[in-house]
C-alpha atoms as a PDB file:
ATOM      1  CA  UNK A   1       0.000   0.000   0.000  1.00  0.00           C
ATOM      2  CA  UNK A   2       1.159   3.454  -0.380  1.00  0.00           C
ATOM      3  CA  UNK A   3       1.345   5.728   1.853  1.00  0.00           C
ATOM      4  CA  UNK A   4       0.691   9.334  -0.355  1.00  0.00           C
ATOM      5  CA  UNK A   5      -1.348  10.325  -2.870  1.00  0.00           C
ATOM      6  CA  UNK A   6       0.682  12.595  -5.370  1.00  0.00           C
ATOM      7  CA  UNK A   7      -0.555  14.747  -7.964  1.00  0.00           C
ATOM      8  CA  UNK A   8       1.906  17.141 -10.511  1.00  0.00           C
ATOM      9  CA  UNK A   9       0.254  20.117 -11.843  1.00  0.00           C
ATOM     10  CA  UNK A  10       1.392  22.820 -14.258  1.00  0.00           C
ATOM     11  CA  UNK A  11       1.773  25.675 -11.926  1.00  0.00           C
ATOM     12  CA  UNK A  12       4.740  27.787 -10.138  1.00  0.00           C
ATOM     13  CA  UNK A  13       5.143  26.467  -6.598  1.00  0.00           C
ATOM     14  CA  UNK A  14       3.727  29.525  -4.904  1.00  0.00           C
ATOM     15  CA  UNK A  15       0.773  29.329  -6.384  1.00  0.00           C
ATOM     16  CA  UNK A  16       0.680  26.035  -6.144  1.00  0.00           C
ATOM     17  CA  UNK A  17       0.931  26.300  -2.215  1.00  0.00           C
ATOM     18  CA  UNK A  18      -1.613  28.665  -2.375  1.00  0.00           C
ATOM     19  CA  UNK A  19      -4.102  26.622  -4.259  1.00  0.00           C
ATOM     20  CA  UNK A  20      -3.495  24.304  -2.179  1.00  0.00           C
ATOM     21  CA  UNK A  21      -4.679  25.942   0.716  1.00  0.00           C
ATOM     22  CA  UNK A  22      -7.469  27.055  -0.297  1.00  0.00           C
ATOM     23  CA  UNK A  23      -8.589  23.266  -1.722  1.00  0.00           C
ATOM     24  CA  UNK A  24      -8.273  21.855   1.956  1.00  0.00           C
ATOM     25  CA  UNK A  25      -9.832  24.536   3.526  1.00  0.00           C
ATOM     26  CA  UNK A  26     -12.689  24.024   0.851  1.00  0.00           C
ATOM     27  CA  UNK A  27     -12.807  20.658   2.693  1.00  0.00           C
ATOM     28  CA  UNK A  28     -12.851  20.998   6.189  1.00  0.00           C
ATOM     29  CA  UNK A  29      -9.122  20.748   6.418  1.00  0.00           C
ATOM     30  CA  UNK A  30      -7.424  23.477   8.726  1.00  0.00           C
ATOM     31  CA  UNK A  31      -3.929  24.262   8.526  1.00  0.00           C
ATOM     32  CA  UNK A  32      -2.480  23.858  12.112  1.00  0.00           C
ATOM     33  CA  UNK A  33       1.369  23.850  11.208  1.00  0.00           C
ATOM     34  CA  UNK A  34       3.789  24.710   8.218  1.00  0.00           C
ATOM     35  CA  UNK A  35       7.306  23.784   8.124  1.00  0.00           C
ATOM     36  CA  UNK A  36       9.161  25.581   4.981  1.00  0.00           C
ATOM     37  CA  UNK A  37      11.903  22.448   4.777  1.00  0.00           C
ATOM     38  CA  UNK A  38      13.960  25.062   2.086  1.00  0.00           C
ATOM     39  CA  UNK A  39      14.741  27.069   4.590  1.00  0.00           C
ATOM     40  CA  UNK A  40      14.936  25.068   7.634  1.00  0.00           C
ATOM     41  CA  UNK A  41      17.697  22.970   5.665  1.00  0.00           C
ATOM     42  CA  UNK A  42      19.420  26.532   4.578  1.00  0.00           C
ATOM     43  CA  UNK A  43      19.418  27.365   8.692  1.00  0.00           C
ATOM     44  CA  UNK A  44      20.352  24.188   9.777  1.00  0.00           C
ATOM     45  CA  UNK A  45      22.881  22.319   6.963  1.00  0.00           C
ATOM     46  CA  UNK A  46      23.679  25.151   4.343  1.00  0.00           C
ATOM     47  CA  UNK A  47      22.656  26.784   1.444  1.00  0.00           C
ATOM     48  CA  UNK A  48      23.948  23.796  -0.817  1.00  0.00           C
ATOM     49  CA  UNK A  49      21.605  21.399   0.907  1.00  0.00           C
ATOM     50  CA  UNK A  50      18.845  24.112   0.447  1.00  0.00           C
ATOM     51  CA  UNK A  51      19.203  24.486  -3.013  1.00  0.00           C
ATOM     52  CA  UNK A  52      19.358  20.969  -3.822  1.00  0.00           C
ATOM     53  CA  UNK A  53      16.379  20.018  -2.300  1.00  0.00           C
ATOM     54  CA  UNK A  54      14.272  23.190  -4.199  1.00  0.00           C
ATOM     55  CA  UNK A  55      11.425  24.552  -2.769  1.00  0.00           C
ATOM     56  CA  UNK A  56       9.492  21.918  -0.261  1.00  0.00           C
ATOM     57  CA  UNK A  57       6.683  23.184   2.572  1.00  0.00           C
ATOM     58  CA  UNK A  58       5.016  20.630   4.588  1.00  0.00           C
ATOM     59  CA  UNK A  59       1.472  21.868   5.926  1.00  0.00           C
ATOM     60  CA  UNK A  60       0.203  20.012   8.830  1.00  0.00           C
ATOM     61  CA  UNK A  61      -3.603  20.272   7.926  1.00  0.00           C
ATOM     62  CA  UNK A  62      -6.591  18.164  10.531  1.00  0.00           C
ATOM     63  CA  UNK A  63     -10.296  18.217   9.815  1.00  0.00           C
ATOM     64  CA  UNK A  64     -11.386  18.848  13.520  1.00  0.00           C
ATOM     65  CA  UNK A  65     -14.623  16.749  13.462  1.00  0.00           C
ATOM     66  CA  UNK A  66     -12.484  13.831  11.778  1.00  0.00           C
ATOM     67  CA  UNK A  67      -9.775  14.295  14.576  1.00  0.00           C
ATOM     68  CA  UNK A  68     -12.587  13.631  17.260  1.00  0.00           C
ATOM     69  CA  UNK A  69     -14.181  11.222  15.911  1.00  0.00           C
ATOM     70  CA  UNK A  70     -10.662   9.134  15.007  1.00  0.00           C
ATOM     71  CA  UNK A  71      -9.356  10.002  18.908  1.00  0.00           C
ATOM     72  CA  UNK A  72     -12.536   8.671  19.892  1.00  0.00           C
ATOM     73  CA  UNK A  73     -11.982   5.493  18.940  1.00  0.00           C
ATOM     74  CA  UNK A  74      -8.336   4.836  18.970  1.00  0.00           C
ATOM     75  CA  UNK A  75      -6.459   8.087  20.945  1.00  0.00           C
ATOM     76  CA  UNK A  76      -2.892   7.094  20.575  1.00  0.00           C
ATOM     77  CA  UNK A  77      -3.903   8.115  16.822  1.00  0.00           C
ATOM     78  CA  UNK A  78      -3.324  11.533  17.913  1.00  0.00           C
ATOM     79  CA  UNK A  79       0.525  11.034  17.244  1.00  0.00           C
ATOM     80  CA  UNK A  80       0.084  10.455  13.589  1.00  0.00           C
ATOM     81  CA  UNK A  81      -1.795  14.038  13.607  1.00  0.00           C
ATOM     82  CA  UNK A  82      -1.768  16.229  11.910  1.00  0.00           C
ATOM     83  CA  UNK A  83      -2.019  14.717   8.383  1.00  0.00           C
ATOM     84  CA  UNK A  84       0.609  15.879   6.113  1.00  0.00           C
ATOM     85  CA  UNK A  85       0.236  17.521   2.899  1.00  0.00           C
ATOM     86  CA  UNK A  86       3.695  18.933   0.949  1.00  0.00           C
ATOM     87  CA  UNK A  87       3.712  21.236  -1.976  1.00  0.00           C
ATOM     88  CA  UNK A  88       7.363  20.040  -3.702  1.00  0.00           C
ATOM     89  CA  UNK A  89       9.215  21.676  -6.428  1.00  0.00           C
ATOM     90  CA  UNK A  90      12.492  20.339  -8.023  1.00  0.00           C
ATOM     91  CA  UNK A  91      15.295  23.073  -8.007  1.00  0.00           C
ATOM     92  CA  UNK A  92      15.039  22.988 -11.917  1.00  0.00           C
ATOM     93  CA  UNK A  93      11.134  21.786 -12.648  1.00  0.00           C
ATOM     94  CA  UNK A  94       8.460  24.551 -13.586  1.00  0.00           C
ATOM     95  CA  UNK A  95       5.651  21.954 -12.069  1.00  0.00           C
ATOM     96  CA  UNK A  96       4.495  21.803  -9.167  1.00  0.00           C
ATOM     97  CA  UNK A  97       3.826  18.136  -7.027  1.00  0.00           C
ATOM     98  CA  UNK A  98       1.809  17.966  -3.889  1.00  0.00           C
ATOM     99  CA  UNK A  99       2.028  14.921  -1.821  1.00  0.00           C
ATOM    100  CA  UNK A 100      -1.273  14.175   0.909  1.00  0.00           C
ATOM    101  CA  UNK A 101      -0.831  11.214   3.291  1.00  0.00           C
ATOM    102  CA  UNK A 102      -2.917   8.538   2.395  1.00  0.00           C
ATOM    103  CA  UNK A 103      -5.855   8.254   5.224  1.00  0.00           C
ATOM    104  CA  UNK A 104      -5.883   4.609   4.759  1.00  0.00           C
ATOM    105  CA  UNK A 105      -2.771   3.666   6.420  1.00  0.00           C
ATOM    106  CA  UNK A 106      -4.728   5.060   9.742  1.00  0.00           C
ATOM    107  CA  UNK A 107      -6.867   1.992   9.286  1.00  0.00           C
ATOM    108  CA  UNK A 108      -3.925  -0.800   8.946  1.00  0.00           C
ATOM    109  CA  UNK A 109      -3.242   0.694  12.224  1.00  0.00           C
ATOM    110  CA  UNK A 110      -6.247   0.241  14.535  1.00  0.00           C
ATOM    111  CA  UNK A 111      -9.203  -2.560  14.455  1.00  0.00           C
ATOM    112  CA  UNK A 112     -11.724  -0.086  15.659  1.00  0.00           C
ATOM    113  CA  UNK A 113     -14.722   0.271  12.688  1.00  0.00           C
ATOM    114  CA  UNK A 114     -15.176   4.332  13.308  1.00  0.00           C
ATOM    115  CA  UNK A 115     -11.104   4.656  12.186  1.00  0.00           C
ATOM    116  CA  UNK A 116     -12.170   3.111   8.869  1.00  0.00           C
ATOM    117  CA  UNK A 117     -15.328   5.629   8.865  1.00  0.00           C
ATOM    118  CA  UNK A 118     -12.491   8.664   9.431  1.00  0.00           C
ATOM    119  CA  UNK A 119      -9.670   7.635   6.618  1.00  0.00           C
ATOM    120  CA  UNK A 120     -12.620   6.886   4.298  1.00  0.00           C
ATOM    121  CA  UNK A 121     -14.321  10.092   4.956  1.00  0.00           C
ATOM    122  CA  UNK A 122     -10.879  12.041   4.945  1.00  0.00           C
ATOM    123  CA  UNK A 123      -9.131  10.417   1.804  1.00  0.00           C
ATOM    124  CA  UNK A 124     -12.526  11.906  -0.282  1.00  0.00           C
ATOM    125  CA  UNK A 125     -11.702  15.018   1.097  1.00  0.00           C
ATOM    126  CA  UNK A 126      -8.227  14.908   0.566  1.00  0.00           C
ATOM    127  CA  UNK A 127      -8.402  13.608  -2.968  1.00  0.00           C
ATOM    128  CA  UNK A 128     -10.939  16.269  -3.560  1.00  0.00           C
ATOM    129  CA  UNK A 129      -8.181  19.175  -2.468  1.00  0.00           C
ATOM    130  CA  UNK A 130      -6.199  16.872  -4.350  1.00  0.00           C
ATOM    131  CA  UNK A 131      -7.989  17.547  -7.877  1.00  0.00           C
ATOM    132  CA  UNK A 132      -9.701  20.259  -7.093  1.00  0.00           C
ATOM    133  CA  UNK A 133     -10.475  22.921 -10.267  1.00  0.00           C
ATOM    134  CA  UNK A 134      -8.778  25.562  -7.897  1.00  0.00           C
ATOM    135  CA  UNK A 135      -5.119  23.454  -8.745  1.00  0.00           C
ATOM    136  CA  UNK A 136      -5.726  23.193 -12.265  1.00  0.00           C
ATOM    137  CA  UNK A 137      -5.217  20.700 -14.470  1.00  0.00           C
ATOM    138  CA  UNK A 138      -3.166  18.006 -13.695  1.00  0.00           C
ATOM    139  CA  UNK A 139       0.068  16.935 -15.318  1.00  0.00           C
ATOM    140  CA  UNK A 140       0.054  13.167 -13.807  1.00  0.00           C
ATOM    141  CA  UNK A 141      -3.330  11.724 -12.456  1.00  0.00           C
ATOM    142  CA  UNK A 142      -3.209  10.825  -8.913  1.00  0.00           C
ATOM    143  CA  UNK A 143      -1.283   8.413  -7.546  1.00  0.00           C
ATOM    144  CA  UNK A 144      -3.877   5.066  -6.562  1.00  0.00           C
END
Protein backbone atom coordinates (compact mmCIF):
# COMPACT_ATOMS: atom_id res chain seq x y z
CA UNK A 1 0.00 0.00 0.00
CA UNK A 2 1.16 3.45 -0.38
CA UNK A 3 1.34 5.73 1.85
CA UNK A 4 0.69 9.33 -0.35
CA UNK A 5 -1.35 10.32 -2.87
CA UNK A 6 0.68 12.59 -5.37
CA UNK A 7 -0.55 14.75 -7.96
CA UNK A 8 1.91 17.14 -10.51
CA UNK A 9 0.25 20.12 -11.84
CA UNK A 10 1.39 22.82 -14.26
CA UNK A 11 1.77 25.68 -11.93
CA UNK A 12 4.74 27.79 -10.14
CA UNK A 13 5.14 26.47 -6.60
CA UNK A 14 3.73 29.52 -4.90
CA UNK A 15 0.77 29.33 -6.38
CA UNK A 16 0.68 26.04 -6.14
CA UNK A 17 0.93 26.30 -2.21
CA UNK A 18 -1.61 28.66 -2.38
CA UNK A 19 -4.10 26.62 -4.26
CA UNK A 20 -3.49 24.30 -2.18
CA UNK A 21 -4.68 25.94 0.72
CA UNK A 22 -7.47 27.06 -0.30
CA UNK A 23 -8.59 23.27 -1.72
CA UNK A 24 -8.27 21.85 1.96
CA UNK A 25 -9.83 24.54 3.53
CA UNK A 26 -12.69 24.02 0.85
CA UNK A 27 -12.81 20.66 2.69
CA UNK A 28 -12.85 21.00 6.19
CA UNK A 29 -9.12 20.75 6.42
CA UNK A 30 -7.42 23.48 8.73
CA UNK A 31 -3.93 24.26 8.53
CA UNK A 32 -2.48 23.86 12.11
CA UNK A 33 1.37 23.85 11.21
CA UNK A 34 3.79 24.71 8.22
CA UNK A 35 7.31 23.78 8.12
CA UNK A 36 9.16 25.58 4.98
CA UNK A 37 11.90 22.45 4.78
CA UNK A 38 13.96 25.06 2.09
CA UNK A 39 14.74 27.07 4.59
CA UNK A 40 14.94 25.07 7.63
CA UNK A 41 17.70 22.97 5.67
CA UNK A 42 19.42 26.53 4.58
CA UNK A 43 19.42 27.37 8.69
CA UNK A 44 20.35 24.19 9.78
CA UNK A 45 22.88 22.32 6.96
CA UNK A 46 23.68 25.15 4.34
CA UNK A 47 22.66 26.78 1.44
CA UNK A 48 23.95 23.80 -0.82
CA UNK A 49 21.60 21.40 0.91
CA UNK A 50 18.84 24.11 0.45
CA UNK A 51 19.20 24.49 -3.01
CA UNK A 52 19.36 20.97 -3.82
CA UNK A 53 16.38 20.02 -2.30
CA UNK A 54 14.27 23.19 -4.20
CA UNK A 55 11.42 24.55 -2.77
CA UNK A 56 9.49 21.92 -0.26
CA UNK A 57 6.68 23.18 2.57
CA UNK A 58 5.02 20.63 4.59
CA UNK A 59 1.47 21.87 5.93
CA UNK A 60 0.20 20.01 8.83
CA UNK A 61 -3.60 20.27 7.93
CA UNK A 62 -6.59 18.16 10.53
CA UNK A 63 -10.30 18.22 9.82
CA UNK A 64 -11.39 18.85 13.52
CA UNK A 65 -14.62 16.75 13.46
CA UNK A 66 -12.48 13.83 11.78
CA UNK A 67 -9.77 14.29 14.58
CA UNK A 68 -12.59 13.63 17.26
CA UNK A 69 -14.18 11.22 15.91
CA UNK A 70 -10.66 9.13 15.01
CA UNK A 71 -9.36 10.00 18.91
CA UNK A 72 -12.54 8.67 19.89
CA UNK A 73 -11.98 5.49 18.94
CA UNK A 74 -8.34 4.84 18.97
CA UNK A 75 -6.46 8.09 20.94
CA UNK A 76 -2.89 7.09 20.57
CA UNK A 77 -3.90 8.11 16.82
CA UNK A 78 -3.32 11.53 17.91
CA UNK A 79 0.53 11.03 17.24
CA UNK A 80 0.08 10.45 13.59
CA UNK A 81 -1.80 14.04 13.61
CA UNK A 82 -1.77 16.23 11.91
CA UNK A 83 -2.02 14.72 8.38
CA UNK A 84 0.61 15.88 6.11
CA UNK A 85 0.24 17.52 2.90
CA UNK A 86 3.69 18.93 0.95
CA UNK A 87 3.71 21.24 -1.98
CA UNK A 88 7.36 20.04 -3.70
CA UNK A 89 9.22 21.68 -6.43
CA UNK A 90 12.49 20.34 -8.02
CA UNK A 91 15.29 23.07 -8.01
CA UNK A 92 15.04 22.99 -11.92
CA UNK A 93 11.13 21.79 -12.65
CA UNK A 94 8.46 24.55 -13.59
CA UNK A 95 5.65 21.95 -12.07
CA UNK A 96 4.50 21.80 -9.17
CA UNK A 97 3.83 18.14 -7.03
CA UNK A 98 1.81 17.97 -3.89
CA UNK A 99 2.03 14.92 -1.82
CA UNK A 100 -1.27 14.18 0.91
CA UNK A 101 -0.83 11.21 3.29
CA UNK A 102 -2.92 8.54 2.40
CA UNK A 103 -5.85 8.25 5.22
CA UNK A 104 -5.88 4.61 4.76
CA UNK A 105 -2.77 3.67 6.42
CA UNK A 106 -4.73 5.06 9.74
CA UNK A 107 -6.87 1.99 9.29
CA UNK A 108 -3.92 -0.80 8.95
CA UNK A 109 -3.24 0.69 12.22
CA UNK A 110 -6.25 0.24 14.53
CA UNK A 111 -9.20 -2.56 14.45
CA UNK A 112 -11.72 -0.09 15.66
CA UNK A 113 -14.72 0.27 12.69
CA UNK A 114 -15.18 4.33 13.31
CA UNK A 115 -11.10 4.66 12.19
CA UNK A 116 -12.17 3.11 8.87
CA UNK A 117 -15.33 5.63 8.87
CA UNK A 118 -12.49 8.66 9.43
CA UNK A 119 -9.67 7.63 6.62
CA UNK A 120 -12.62 6.89 4.30
CA UNK A 121 -14.32 10.09 4.96
CA UNK A 122 -10.88 12.04 4.94
CA UNK A 123 -9.13 10.42 1.80
CA UNK A 124 -12.53 11.91 -0.28
CA UNK A 125 -11.70 15.02 1.10
CA UNK A 126 -8.23 14.91 0.57
CA UNK A 127 -8.40 13.61 -2.97
CA UNK A 128 -10.94 16.27 -3.56
CA UNK A 129 -8.18 19.18 -2.47
CA UNK A 130 -6.20 16.87 -4.35
CA UNK A 131 -7.99 17.55 -7.88
CA UNK A 132 -9.70 20.26 -7.09
CA UNK A 133 -10.47 22.92 -10.27
CA UNK A 134 -8.78 25.56 -7.90
CA UNK A 135 -5.12 23.45 -8.74
CA UNK A 136 -5.73 23.19 -12.26
CA UNK A 137 -5.22 20.70 -14.47
CA UNK A 138 -3.17 18.01 -13.69
CA UNK A 139 0.07 16.94 -15.32
CA UNK A 140 0.05 13.17 -13.81
CA UNK A 141 -3.33 11.72 -12.46
CA UNK A 142 -3.21 10.82 -8.91
CA UNK A 143 -1.28 8.41 -7.55
CA UNK A 144 -3.88 5.07 -6.56
Amino acid sequence: MSYARTITLRLPYAEAVERTREALAERGFGILSETDVKTTFEKKLGAESAEALGDYVILGVCNPGLASKALAAAPELGALLPCNVVVRRDVEDDQSIIDAVDPQTLVQLSDAPQVREVADDADARLRAALTSPANGDPITPESP
